[in-house]
C-alpha atoms as a PDB file:
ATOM      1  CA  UNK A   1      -7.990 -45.552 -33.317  1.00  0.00           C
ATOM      2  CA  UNK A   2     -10.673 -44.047 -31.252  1.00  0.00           C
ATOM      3  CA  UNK A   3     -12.281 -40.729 -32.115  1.00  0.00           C
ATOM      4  CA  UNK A   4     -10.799 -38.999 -29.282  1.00  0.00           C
ATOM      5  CA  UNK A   5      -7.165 -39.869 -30.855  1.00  0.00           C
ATOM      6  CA  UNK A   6      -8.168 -38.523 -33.866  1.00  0.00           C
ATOM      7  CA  UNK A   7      -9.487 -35.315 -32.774  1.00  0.00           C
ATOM      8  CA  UNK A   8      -6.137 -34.520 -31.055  1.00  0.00           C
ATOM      9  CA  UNK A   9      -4.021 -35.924 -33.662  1.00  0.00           C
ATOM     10  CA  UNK A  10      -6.084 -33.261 -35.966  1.00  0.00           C
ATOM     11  CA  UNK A  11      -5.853 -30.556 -33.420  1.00  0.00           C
ATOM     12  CA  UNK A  12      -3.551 -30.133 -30.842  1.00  0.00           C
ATOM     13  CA  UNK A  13      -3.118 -26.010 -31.340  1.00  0.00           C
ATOM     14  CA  UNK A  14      -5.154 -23.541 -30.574  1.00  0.00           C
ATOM     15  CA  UNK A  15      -5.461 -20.083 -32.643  1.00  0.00           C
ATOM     16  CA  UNK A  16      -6.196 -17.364 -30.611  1.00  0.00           C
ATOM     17  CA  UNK A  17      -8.210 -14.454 -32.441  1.00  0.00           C
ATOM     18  CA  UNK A  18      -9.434 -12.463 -29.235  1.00  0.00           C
ATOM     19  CA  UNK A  19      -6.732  -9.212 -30.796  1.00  0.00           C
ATOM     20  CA  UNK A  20      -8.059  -9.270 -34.673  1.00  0.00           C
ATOM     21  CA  UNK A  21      -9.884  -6.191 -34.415  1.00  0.00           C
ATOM     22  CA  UNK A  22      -7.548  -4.091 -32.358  1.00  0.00           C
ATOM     23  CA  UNK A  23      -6.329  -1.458 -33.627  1.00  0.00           C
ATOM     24  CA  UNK A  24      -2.048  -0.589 -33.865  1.00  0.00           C
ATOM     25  CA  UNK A  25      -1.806  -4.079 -32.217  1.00  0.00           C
ATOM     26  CA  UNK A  26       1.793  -3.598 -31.554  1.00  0.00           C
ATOM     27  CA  UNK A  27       1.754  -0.598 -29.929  1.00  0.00           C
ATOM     28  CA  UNK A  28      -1.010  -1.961 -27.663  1.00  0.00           C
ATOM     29  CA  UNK A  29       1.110  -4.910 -27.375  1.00  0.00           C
ATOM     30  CA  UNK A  30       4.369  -2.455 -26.241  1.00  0.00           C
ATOM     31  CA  UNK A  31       2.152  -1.060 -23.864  1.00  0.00           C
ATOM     32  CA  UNK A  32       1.456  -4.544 -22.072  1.00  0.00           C
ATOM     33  CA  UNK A  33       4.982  -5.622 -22.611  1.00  0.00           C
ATOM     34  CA  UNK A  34       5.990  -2.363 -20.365  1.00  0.00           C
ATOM     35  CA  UNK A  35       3.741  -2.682 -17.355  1.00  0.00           C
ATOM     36  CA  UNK A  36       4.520  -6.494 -17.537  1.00  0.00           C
ATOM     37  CA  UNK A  37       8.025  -5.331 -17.033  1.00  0.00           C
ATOM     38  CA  UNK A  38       7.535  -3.077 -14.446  1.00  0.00           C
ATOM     39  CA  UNK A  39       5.351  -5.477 -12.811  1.00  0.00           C
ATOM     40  CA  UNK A  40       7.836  -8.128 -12.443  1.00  0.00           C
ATOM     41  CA  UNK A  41      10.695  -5.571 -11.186  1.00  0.00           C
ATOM     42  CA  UNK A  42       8.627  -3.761  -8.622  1.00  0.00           C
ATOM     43  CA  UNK A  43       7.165  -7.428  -7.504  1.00  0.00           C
ATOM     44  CA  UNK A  44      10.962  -8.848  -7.408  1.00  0.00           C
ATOM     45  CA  UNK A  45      12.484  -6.143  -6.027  1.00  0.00           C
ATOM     46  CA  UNK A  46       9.865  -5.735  -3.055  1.00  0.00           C
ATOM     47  CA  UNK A  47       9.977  -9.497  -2.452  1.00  0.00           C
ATOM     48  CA  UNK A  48      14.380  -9.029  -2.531  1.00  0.00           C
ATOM     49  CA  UNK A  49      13.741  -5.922   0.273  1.00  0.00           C
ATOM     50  CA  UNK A  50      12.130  -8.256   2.600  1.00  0.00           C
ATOM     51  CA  UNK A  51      14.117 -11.792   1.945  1.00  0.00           C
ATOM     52  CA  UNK A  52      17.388  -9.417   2.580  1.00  0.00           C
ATOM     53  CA  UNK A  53      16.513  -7.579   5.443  1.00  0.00           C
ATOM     54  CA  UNK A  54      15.948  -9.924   8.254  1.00  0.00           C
ATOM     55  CA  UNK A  55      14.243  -7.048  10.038  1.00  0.00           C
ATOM     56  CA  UNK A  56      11.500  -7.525   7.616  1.00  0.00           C
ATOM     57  CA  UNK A  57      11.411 -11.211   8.297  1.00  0.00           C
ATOM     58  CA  UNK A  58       7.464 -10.608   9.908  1.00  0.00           C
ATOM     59  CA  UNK A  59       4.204 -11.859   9.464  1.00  0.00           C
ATOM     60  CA  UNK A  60       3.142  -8.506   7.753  1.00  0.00           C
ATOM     61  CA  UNK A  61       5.630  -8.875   5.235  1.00  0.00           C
ATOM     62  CA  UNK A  62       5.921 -12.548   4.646  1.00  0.00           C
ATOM     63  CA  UNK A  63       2.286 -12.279   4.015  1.00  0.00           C
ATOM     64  CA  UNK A  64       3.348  -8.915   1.633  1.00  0.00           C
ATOM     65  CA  UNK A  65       6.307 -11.178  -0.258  1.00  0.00           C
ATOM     66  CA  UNK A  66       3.224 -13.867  -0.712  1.00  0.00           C
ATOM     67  CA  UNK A  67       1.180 -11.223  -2.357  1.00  0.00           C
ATOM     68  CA  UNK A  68       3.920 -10.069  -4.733  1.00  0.00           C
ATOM     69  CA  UNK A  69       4.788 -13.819  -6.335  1.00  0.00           C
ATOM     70  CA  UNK A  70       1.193 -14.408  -6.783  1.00  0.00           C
ATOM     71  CA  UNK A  71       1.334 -11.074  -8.627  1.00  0.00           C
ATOM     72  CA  UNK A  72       4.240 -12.314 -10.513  1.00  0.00           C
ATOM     73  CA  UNK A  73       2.698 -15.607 -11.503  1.00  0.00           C
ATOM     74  CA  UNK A  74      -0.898 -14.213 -12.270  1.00  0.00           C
ATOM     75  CA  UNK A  75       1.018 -12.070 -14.944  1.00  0.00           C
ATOM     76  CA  UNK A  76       2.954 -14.658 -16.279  1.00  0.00           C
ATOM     77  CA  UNK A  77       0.385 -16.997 -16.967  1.00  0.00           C
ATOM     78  CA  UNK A  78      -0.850 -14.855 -18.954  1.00  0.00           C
ATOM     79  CA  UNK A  79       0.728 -11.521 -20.313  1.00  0.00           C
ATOM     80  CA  UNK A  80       3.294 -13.244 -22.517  1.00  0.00           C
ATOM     81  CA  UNK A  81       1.222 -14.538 -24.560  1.00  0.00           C
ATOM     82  CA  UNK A  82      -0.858 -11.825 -25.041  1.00  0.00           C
ATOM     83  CA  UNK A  83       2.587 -10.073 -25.722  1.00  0.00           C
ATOM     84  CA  UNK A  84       3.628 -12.642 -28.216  1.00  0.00           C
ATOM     85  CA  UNK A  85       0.106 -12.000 -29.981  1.00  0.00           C
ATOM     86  CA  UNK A  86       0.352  -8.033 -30.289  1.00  0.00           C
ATOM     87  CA  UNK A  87       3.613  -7.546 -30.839  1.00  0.00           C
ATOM     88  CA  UNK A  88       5.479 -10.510 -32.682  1.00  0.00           C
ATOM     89  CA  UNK A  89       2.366 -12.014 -34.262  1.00  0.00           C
ATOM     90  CA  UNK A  90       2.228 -15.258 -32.673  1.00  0.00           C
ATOM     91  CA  UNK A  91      -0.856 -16.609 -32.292  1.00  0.00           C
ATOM     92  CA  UNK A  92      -1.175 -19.838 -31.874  1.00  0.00           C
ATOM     93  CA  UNK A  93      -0.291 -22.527 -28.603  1.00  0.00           C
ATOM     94  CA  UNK A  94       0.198 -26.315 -28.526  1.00  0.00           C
ATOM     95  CA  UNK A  95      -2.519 -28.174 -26.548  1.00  0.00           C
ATOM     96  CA  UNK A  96      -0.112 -29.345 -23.411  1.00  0.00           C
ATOM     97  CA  UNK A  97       0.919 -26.134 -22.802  1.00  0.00           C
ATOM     98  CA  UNK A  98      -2.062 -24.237 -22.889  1.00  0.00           C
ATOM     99  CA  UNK A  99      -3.308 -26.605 -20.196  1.00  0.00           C
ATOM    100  CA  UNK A 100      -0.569 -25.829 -17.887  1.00  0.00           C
ATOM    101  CA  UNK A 101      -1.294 -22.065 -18.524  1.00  0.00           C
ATOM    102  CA  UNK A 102      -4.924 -22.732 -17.877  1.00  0.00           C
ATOM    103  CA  UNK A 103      -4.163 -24.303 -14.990  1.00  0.00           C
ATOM    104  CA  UNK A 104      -1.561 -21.324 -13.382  1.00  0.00           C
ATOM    105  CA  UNK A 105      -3.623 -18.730 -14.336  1.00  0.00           C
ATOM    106  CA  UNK A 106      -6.987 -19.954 -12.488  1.00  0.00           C
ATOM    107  CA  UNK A 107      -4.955 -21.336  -9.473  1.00  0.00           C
ATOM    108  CA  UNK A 108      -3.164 -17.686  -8.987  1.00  0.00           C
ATOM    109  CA  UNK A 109      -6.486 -15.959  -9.027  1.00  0.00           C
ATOM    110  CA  UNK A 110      -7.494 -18.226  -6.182  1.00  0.00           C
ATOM    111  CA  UNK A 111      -3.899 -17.466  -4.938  1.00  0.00           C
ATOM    112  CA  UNK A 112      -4.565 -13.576  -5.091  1.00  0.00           C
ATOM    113  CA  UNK A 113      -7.980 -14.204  -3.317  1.00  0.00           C
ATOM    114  CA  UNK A 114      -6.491 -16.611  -0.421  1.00  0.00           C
ATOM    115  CA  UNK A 115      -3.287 -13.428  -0.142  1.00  0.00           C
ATOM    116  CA  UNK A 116      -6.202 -11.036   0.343  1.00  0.00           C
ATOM    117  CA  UNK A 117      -7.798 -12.886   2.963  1.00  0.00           C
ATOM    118  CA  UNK A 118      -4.555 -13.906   5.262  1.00  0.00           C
ATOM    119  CA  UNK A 119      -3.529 -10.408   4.896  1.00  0.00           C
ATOM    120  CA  UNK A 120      -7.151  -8.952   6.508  1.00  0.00           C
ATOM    121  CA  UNK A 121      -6.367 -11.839   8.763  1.00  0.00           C
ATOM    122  CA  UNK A 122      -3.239  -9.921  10.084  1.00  0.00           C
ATOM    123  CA  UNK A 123      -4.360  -6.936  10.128  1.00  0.00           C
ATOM    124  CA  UNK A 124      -7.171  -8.061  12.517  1.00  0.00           C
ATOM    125  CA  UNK A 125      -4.810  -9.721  14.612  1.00  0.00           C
ATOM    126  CA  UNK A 126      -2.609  -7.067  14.705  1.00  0.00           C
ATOM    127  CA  UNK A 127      -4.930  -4.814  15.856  1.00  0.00           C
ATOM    128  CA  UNK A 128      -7.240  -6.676  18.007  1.00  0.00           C
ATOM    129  CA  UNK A 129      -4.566  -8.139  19.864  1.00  0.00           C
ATOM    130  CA  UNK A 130      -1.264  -6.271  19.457  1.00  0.00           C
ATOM    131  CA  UNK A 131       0.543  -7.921  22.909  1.00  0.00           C
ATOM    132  CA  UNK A 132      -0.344 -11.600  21.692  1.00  0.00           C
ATOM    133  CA  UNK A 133       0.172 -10.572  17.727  1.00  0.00           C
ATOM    134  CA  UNK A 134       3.645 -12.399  17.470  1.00  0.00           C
ATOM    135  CA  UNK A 135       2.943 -15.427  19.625  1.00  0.00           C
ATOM    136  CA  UNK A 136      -0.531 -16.103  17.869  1.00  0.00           C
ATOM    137  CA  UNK A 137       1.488 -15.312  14.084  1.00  0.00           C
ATOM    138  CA  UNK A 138       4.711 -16.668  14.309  1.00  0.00           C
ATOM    139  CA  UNK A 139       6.905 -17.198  10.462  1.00  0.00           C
ATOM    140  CA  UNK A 140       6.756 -20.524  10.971  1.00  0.00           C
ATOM    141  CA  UNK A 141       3.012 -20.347  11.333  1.00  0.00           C
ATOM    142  CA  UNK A 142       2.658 -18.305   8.553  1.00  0.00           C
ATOM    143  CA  UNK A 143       5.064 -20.489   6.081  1.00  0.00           C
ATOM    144  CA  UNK A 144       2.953 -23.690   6.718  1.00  0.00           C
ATOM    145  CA  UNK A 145      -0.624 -21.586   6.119  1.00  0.00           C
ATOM    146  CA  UNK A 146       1.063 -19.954   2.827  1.00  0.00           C
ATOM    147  CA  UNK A 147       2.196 -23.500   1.750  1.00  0.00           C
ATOM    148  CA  UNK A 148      -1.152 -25.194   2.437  1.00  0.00           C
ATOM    149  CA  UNK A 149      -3.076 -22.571   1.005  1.00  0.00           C
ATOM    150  CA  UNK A 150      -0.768 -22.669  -2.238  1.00  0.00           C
ATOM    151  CA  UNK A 151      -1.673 -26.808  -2.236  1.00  0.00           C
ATOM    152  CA  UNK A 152      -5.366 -25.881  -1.230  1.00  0.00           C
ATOM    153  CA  UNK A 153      -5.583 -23.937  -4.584  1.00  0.00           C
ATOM    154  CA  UNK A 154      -3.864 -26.063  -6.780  1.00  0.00           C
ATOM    155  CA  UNK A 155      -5.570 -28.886  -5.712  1.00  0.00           C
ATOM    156  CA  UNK A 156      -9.040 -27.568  -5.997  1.00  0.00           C
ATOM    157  CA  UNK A 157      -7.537 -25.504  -9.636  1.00  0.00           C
ATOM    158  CA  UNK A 158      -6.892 -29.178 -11.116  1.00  0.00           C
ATOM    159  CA  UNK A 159     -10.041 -30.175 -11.457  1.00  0.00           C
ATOM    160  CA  UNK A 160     -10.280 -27.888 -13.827  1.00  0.00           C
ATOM    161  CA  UNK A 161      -7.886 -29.385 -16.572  1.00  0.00           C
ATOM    162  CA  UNK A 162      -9.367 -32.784 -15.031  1.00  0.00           C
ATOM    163  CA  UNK A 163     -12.574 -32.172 -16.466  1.00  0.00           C
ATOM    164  CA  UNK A 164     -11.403 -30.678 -19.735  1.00  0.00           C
ATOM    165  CA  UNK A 165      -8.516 -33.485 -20.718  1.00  0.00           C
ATOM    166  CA  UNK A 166     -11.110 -36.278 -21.282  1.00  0.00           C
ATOM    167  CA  UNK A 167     -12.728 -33.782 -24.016  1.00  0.00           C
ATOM    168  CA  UNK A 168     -13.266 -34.108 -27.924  1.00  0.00           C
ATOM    169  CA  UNK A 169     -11.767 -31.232 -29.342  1.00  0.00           C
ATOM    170  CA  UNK A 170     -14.027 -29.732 -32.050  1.00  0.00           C
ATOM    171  CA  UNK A 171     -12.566 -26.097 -32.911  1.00  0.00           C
ATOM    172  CA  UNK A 172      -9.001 -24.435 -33.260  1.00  0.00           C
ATOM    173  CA  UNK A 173     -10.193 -21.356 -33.318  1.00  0.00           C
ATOM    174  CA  UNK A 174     -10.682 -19.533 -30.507  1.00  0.00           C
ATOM    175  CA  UNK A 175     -11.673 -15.965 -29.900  1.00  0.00           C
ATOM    176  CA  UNK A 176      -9.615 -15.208 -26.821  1.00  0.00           C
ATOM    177  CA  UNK A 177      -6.220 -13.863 -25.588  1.00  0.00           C
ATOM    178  CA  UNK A 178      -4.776 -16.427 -23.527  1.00  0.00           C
ATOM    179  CA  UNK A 179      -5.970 -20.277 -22.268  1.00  0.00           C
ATOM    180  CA  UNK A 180      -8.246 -20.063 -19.746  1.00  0.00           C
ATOM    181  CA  UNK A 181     -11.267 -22.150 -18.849  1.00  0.00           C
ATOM    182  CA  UNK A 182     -13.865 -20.601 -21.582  1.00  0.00           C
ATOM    183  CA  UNK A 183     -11.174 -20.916 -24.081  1.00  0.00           C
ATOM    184  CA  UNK A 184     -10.764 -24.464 -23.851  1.00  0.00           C
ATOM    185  CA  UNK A 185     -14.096 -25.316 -23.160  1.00  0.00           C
ATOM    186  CA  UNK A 186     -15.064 -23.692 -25.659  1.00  0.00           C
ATOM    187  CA  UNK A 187     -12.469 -25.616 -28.308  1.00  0.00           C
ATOM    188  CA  UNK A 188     -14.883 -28.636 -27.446  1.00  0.00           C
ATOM    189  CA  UNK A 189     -17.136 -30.385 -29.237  1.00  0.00           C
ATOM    190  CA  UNK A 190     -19.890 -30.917 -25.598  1.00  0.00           C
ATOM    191  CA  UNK A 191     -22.118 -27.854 -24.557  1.00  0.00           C
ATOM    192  CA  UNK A 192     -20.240 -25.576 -22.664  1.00  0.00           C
ATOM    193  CA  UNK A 193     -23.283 -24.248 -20.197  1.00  0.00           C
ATOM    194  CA  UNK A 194     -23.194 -27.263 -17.853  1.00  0.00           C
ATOM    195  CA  UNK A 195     -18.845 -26.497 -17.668  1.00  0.00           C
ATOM    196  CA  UNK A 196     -19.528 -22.832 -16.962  1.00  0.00           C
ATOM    197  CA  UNK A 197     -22.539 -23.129 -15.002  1.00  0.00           C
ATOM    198  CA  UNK A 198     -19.537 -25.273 -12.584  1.00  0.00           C
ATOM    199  CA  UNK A 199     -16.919 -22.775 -12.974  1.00  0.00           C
ATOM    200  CA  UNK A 200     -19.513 -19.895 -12.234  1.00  0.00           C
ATOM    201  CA  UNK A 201     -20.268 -21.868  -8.997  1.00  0.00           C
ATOM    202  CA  UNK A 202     -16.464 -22.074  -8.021  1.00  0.00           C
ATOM    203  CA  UNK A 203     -16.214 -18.339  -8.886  1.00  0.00           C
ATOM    204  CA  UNK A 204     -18.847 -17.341  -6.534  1.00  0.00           C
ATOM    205  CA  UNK A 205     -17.842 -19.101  -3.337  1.00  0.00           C
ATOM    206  CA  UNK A 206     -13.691 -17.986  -3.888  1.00  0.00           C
ATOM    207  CA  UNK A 207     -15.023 -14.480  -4.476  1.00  0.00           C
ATOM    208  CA  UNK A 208     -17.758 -13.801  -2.832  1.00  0.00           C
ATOM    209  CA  UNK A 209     -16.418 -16.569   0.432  1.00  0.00           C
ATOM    210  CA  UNK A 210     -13.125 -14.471   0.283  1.00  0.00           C
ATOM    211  CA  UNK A 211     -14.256 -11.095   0.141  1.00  0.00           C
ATOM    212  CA  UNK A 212     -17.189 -11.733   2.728  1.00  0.00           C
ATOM    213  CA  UNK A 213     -14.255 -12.709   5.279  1.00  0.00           C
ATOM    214  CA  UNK A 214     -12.500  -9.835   4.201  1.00  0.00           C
ATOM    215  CA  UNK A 215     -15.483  -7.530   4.882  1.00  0.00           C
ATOM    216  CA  UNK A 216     -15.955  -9.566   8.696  1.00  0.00           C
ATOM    217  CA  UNK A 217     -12.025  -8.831   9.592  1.00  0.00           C
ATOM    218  CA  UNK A 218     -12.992  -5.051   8.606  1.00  0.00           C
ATOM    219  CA  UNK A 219     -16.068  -4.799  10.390  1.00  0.00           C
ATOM    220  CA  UNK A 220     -14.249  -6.137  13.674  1.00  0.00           C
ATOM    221  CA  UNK A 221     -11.376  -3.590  13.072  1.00  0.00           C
ATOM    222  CA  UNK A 222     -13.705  -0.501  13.026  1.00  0.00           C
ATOM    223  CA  UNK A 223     -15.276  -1.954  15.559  1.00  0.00           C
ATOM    224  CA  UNK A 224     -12.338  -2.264  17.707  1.00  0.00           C
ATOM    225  CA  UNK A 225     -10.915   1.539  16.882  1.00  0.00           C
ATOM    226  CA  UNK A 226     -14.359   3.012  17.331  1.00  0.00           C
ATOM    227  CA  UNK A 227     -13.850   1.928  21.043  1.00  0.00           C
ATOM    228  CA  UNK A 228     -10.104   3.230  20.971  1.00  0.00           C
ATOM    229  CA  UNK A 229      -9.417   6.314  23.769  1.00  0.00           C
ATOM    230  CA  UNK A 230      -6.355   7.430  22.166  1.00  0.00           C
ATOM    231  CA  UNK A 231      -6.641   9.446  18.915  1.00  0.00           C
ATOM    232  CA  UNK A 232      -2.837   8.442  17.985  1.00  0.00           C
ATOM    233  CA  UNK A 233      -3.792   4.873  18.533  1.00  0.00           C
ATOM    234  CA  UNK A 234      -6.916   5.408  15.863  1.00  0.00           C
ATOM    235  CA  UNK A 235      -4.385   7.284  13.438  1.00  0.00           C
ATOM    236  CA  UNK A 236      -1.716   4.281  13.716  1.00  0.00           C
ATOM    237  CA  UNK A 237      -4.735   1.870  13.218  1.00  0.00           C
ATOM    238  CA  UNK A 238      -6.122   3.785  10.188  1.00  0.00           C
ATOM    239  CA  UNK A 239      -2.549   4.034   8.417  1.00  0.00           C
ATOM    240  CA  UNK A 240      -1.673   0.388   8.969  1.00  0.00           C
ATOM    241  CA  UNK A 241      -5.136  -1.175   6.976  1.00  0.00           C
ATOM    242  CA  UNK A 242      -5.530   1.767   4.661  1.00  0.00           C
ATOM    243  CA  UNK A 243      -3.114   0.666   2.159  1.00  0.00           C
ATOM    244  CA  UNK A 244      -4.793  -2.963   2.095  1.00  0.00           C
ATOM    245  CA  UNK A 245      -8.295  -1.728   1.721  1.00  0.00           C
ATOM    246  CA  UNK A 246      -6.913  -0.018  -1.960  1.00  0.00           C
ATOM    247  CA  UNK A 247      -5.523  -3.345  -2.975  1.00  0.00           C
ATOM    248  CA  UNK A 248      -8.468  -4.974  -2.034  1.00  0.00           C
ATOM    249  CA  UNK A 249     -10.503  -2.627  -3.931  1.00  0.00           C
ATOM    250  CA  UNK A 250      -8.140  -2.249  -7.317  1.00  0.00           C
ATOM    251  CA  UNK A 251      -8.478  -6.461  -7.028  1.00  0.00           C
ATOM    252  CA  UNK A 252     -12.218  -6.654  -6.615  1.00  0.00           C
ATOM    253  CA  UNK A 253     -13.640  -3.890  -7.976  1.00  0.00           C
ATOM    254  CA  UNK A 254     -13.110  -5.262 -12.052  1.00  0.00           C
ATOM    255  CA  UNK A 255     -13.826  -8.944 -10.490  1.00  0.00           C
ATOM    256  CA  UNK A 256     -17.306  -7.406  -9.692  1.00  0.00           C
ATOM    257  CA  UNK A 257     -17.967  -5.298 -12.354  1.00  0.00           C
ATOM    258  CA  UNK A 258     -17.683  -8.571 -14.619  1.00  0.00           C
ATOM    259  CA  UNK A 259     -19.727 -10.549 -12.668  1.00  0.00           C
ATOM    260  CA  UNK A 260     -22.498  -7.731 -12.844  1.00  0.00           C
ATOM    261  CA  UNK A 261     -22.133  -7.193 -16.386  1.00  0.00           C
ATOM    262  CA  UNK A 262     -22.525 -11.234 -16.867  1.00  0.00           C
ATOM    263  CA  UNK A 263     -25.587 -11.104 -14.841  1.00  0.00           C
ATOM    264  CA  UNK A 264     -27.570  -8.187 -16.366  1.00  0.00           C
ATOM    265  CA  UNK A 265     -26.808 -10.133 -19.792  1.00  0.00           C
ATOM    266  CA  UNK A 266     -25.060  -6.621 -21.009  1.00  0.00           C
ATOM    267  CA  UNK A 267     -23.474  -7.830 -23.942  1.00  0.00           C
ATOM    268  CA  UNK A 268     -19.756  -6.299 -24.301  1.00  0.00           C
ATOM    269  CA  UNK A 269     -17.723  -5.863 -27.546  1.00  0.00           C
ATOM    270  CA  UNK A 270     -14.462  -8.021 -27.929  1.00  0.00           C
ATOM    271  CA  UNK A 271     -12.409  -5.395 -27.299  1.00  0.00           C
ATOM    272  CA  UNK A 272     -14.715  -3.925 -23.852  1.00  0.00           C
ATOM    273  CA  UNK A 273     -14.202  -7.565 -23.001  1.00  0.00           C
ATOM    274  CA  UNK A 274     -10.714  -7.734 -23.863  1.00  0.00           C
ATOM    275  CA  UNK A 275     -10.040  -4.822 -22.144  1.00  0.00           C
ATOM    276  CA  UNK A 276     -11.783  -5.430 -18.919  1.00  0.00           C
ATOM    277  CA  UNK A 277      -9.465  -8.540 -18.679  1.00  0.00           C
ATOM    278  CA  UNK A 278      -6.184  -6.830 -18.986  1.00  0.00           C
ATOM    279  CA  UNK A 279      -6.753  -4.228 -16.691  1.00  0.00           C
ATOM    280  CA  UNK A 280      -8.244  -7.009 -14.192  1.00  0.00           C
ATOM    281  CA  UNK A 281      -4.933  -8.721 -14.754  1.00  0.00           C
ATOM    282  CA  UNK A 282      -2.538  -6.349 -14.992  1.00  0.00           C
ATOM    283  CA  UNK A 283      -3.986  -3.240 -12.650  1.00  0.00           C
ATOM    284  CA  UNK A 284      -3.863  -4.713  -9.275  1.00  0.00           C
ATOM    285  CA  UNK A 285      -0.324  -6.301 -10.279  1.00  0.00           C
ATOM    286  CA  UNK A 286       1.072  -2.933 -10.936  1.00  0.00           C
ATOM    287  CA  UNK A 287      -0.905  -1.469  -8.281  1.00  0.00           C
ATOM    288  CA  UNK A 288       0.107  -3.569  -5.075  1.00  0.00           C
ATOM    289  CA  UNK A 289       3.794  -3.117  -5.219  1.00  0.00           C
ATOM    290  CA  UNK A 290       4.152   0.538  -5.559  1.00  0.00           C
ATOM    291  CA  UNK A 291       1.553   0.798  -2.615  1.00  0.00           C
ATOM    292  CA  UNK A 292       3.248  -1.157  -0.080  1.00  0.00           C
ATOM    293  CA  UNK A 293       6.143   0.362  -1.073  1.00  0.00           C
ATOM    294  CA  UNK A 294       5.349   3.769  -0.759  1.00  0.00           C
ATOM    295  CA  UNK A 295       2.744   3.038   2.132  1.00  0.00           C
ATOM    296  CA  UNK A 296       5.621   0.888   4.748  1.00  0.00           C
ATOM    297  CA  UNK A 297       7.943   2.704   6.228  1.00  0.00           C
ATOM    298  CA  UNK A 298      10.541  -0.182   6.231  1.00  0.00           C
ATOM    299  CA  UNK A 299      10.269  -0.951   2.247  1.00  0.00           C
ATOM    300  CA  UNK A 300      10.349   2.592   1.390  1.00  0.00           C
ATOM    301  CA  UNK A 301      13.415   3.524   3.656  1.00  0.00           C
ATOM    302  CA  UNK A 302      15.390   0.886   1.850  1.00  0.00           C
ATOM    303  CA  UNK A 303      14.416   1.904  -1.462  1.00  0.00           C
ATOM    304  CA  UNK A 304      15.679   5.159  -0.361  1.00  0.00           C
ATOM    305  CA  UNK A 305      19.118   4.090   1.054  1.00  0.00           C
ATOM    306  CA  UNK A 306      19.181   2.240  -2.615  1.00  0.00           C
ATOM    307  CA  UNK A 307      18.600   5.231  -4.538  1.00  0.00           C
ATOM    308  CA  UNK A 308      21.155   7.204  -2.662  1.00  0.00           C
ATOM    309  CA  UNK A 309      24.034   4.595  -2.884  1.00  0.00           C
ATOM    310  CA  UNK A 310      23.217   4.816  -6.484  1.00  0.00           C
ATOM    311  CA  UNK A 311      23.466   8.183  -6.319  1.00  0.00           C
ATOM    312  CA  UNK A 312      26.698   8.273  -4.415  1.00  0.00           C
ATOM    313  CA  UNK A 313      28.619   5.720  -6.719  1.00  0.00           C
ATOM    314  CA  UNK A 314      27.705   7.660  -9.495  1.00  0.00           C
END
């Protein structure tokens, strides 16, 4: 039996430790298990609005029912463990299936970046060309770029496990929340630098690649209302990418305050750490829902007509 076999015969669990300091764990964990509630609702019920009502059946709000599964996944892949850990105790995961939540977890944050991106897209369109908008973004159009961008990501994401499978596991033990890349990695018995200094590369063109295009689609759009005549036509304009540039910026502002902190070497506490990762996960989850609901006019008029035949049946 090779020594491979052995290794995973010895350990195939991992023990996560990344709560064992926190304070009143379960009311921490309560906490999470809430917004990962409301997260999934307001995610579901925006993505029902728009599947429903085939006057939402748009580019704009495909791309916004896109957004709000990625949301969903990103959170799964993660929260329930961390809810499992907190609140019930349960710390530990079988190898298999902390390979598969690797694997979701790393391929929705490419997800999140590649919704980002399509949705600065159509905005651009929109606005640049408003009379050819609908012939240049048609729903089938927009399925098949979804679709390929979901394979794009997962195909590029399995490397990831690819590289990691082959691995002598060394350690149980791990001082994290979830399985993600470092976590397994680090459960190895090779170096980890070479892994992460790969990783850190992949991290830098998704972000930095997705947010520069981001940036380019914006620049053209002030551009473009700069030059408007009509002050109405600069309102509408304004209105219509405001609510996008918050998402953008509850997504990527903890994404870059990481990568900052990892390059000045400042050396963060487990639970600084810890907490910089929830709120990266759970924050822009939470936040994108309630903003295009509250933000367009056609999600939040039939979340009102809801609410008042609720009202009326009671």
């Amino acid at each position: 039996m090779s020594v491979e076999n052995i290794s995973r015969q010895a350990i195939n669990e991992f023990v996560f430790g990344g709560f064992n300091t926190v304070h009143n764990p379960v009311v921490v964990g309560v906490i999470v298990l809430i917004v990962y509630i409301i997260v999934i609702i307001a995610n579901t019920a925006n993505i029902c609005f728009i599947v429903m009502d085939k006057h939402m059946h748009k580019p704009m709000y495909l791309f916004i029912c896109n957004l709000a599964f990625v949301d969903i996944v990103y959170c799964t892949s993660a929260c329930p463990t961390m809810i499992g850990i907190l609140v019930v105790g349960y710390k530990s995961i079988s190898y298999k299936p902390c390979i598969l939540q690797m694997f979701l977890f790393h391929a929705s944050v490419v997800m999140e970046m590649f919704a980002l991106s399509l949705m600065a897209f159509d905005r651009f369109i929109a606005i640049s060309s408003p009379l050819r908008y609908h012939s240049i973004l048609t729903n089938e159009r927009c399925f098949i770029i979804i679709i390929v961008l979901w394979l794009a990501a997962s195909v590029i994401i399995a490397m990831l496990p690819a590289t990691l499978v082959p691995l002598e596991l060394c350690y149980s033990a791990v001082k994290y929340m979830f399985c993600d890349y470092a976590t397994v990695i680090r459960a190895t018995c090779v170096d980890p630098e070479p892994y992460f200094n790969t990783i850190s590369i992949l991290t830098f063109v998704f972000t930095f690649g997705t947010f520069g295009f981001i940036c380019l689609s914006y620049l053209k759009i002030i551009i473009i209302v700069v030059r408007m005549s009509s002050n109405s036509d600069k309102k509408k304009a304004v209105n219509t990418c405001f609510s996008h540039f918050i998402v953008i910026t509850c997504y990527y502002a903890p994404t870059f305050i990481r990568i900052v902190l990892t390059r000045f070497s400042v050396v963060l506490t487990i639970e600084g750490r810890n907490g910089l990762m929830v709120g990266s996960i759970l924050g822009p989850s939470l936040i994108n829902p309630f903003i295009y609901s509250f933000s367009t006019k056609e999600i939040r008029n039939k979340i009102l007509k809801s609410i008042l035949k609720i009202a009326e049946q009671k």
